[in-house]
N, C-alpha and C. Protein backbone atom coordinates (compact mmCIF):
# COMPACT_ATOMS: atom_id res chain seq x y z
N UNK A 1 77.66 99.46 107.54
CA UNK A 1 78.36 100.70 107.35
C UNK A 1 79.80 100.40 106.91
N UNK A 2 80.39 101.48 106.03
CA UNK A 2 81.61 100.85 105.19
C UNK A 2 82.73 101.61 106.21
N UNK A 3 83.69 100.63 106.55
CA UNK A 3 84.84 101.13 107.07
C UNK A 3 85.48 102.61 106.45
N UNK A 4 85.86 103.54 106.80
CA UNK A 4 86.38 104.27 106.40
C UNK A 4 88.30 103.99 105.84
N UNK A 5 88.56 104.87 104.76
CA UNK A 5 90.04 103.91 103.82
C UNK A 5 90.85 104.94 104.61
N UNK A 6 92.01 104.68 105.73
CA UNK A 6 92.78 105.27 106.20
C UNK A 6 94.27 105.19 105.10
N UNK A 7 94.72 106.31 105.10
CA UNK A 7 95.41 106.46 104.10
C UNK A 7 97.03 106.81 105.04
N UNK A 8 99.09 106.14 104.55
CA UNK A 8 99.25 106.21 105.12
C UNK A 8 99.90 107.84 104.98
N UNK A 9 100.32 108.33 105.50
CA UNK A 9 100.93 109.43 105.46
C UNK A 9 99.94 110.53 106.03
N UNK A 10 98.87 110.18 105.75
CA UNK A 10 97.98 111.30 106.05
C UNK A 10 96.97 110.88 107.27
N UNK A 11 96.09 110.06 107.55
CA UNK A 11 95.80 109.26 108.74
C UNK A 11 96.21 108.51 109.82
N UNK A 12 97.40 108.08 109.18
CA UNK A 12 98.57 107.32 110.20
C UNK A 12 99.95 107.48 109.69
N UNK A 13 100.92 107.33 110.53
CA UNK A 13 102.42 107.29 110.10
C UNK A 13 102.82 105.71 110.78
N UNK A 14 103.54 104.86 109.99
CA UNK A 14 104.49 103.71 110.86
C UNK A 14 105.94 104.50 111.26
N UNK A 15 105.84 104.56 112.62
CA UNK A 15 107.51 104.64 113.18
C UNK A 15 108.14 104.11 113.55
N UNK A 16 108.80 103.01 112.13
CA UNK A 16 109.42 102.19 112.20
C UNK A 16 110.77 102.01 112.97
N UNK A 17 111.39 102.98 113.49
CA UNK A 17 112.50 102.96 114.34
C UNK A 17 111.72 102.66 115.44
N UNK A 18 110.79 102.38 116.36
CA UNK A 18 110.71 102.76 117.74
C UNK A 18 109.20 101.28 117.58
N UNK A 19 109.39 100.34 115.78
CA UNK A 19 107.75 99.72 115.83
C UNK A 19 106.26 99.92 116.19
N UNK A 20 105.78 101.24 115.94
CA UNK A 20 104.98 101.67 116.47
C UNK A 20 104.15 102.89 115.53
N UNK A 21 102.85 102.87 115.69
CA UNK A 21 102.41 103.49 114.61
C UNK A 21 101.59 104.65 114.89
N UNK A 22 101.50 105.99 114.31
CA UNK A 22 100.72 107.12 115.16
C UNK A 22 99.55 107.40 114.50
N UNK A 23 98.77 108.12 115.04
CA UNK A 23 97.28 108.45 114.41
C UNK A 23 97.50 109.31 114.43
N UNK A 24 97.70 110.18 113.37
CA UNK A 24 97.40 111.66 112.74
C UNK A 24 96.55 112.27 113.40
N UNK A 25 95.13 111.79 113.56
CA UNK A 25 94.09 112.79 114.00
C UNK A 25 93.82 112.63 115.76
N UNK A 26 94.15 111.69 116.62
CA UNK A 26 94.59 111.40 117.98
C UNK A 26 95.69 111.53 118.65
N UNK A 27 96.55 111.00 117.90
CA UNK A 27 97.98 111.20 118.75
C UNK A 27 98.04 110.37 119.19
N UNK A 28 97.43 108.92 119.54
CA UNK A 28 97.29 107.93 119.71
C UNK A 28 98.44 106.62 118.94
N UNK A 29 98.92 106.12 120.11
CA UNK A 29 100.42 105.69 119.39
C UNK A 29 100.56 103.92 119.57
N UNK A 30 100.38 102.91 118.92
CA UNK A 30 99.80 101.64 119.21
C UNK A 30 101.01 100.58 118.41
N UNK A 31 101.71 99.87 119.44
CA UNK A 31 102.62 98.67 118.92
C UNK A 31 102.05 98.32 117.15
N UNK A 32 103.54 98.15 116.56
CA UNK A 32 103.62 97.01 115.32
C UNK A 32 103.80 95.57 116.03
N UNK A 33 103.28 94.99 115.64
CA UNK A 33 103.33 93.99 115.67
C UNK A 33 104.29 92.64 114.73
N UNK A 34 105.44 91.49 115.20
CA UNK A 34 105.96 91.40 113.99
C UNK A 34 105.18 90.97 112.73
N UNK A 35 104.11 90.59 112.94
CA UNK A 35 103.67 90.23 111.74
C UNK A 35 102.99 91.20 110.83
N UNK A 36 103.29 92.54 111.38
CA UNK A 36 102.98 93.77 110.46
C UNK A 36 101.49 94.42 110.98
N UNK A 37 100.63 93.65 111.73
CA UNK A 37 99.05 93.79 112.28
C UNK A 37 99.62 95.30 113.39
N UNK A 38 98.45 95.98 113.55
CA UNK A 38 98.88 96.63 114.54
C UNK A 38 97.84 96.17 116.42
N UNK A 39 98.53 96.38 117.22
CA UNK A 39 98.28 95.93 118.25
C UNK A 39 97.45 97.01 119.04
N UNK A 40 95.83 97.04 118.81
CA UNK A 40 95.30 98.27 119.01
C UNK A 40 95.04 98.37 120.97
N UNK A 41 94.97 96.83 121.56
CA UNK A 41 94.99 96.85 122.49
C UNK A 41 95.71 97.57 123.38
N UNK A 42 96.88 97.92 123.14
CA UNK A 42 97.85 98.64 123.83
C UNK A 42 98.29 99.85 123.22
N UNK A 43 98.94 100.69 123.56
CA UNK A 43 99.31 102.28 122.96
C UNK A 43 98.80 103.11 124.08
N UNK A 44 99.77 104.05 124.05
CA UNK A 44 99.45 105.49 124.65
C UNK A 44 99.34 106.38 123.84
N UNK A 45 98.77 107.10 124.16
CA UNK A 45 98.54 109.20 123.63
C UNK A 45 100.16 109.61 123.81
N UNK A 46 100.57 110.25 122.55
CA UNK A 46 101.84 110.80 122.42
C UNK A 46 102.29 111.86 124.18
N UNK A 47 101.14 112.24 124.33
CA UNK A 47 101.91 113.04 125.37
C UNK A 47 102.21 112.08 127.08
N UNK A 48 101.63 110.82 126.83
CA UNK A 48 101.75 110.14 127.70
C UNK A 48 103.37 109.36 127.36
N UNK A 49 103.51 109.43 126.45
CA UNK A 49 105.23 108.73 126.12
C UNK A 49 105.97 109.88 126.17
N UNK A 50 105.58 111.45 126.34
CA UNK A 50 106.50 112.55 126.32
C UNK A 50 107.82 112.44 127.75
N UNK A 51 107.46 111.26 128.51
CA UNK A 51 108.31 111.33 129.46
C UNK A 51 109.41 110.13 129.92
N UNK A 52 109.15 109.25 128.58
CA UNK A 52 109.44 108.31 127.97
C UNK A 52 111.05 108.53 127.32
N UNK A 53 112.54 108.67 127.99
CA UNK A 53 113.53 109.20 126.98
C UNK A 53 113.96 108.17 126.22
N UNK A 54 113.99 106.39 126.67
CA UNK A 54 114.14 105.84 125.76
C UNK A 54 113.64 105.30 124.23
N UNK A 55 112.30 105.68 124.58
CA UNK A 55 111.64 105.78 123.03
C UNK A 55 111.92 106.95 122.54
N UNK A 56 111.36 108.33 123.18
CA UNK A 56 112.54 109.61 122.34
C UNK A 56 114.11 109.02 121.96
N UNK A 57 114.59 108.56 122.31
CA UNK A 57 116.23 108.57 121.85
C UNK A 57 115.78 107.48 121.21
N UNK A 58 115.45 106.31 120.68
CA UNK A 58 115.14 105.10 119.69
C UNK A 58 114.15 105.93 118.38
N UNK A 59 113.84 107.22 118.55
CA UNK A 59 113.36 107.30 117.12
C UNK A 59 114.08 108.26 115.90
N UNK A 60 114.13 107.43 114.71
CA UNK A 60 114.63 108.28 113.47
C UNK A 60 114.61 109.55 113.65
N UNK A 61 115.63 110.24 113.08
CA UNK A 61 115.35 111.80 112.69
C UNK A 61 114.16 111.74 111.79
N UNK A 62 113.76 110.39 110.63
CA UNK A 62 112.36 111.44 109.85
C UNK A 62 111.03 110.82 110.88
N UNK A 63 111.24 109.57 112.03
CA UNK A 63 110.23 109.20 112.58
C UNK A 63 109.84 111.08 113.71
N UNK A 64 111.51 111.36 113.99
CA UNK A 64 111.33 112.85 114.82
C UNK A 64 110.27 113.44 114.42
N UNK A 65 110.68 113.93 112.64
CA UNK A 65 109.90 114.93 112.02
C UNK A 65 108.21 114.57 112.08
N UNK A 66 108.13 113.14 111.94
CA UNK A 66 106.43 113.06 112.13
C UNK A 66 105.88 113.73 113.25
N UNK A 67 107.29 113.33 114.37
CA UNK A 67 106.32 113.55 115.58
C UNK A 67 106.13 115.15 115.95
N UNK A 68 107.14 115.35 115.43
CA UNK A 68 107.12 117.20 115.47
C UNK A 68 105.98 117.64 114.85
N UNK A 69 105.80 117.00 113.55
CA UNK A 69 104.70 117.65 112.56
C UNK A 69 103.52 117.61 113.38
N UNK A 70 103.24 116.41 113.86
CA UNK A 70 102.01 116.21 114.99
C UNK A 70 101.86 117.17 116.07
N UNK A 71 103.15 116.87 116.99
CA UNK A 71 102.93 118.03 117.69
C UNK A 71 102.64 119.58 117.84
N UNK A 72 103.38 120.27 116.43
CA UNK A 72 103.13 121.13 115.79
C UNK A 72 101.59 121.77 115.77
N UNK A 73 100.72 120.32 115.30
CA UNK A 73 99.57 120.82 114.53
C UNK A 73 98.47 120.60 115.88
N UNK A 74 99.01 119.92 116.84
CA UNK A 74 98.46 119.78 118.10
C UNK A 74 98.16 120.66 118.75
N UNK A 75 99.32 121.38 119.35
CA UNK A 75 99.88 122.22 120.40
C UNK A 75 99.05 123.36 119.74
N UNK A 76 98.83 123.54 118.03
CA UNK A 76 97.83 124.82 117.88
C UNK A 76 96.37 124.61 117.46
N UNK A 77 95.66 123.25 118.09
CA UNK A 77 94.99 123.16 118.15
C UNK A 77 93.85 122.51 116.86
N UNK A 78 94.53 122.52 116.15
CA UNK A 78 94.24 121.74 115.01
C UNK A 78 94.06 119.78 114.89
N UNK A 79 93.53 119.42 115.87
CA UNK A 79 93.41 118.03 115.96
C UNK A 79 91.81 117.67 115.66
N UNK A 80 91.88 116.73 114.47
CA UNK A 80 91.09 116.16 114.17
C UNK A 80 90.28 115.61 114.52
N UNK A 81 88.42 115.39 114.36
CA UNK A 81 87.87 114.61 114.96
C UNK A 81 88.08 113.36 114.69
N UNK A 82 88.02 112.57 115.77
CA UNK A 82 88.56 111.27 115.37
C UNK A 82 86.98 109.96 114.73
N UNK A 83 87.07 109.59 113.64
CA UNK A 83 85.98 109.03 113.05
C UNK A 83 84.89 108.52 113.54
């Protein structure tokens, strides 16, 4: 069976202020790694870092906007099945 082509902007975002990368359709939020790999072993669900202020205060205003956009499309219920 053929891997499915995750695309970035639309399947995942890198939030490069904070090294860490989100899943569009989970919310599912998993270390960069330095060598660019992502570290699937570890990560939390965005609302599990919601209580988290030093990663809130370590991310970009446009890493913000991803996470807003996410949350946005979350909170109204619009979350994707995940593959």
């Amino acid at each position: 069976m053929d891997k499915p082509i995750l695309v970035q902007g639309i399947d995942f975002f890198d939030l490069e202020s904070v090294g860490s990368r989100i899943d569009m359709h989970t919310g599912d939020i998993h270390p960069i790694n330095q060598d660019g790999t992502i570290d699937y072993t570890l990560g939390s669900h965005i609302d599990e870092i919601e209580t988290n202020h030093e990663w809130w205060d370590a991310l970009s205003e446009l890493d913000r906007m991803i996470i807003d956009e996410y949350l946005s499309n979350y909170k109204q219920g619009y979350r994707a099945a995940k593959f």
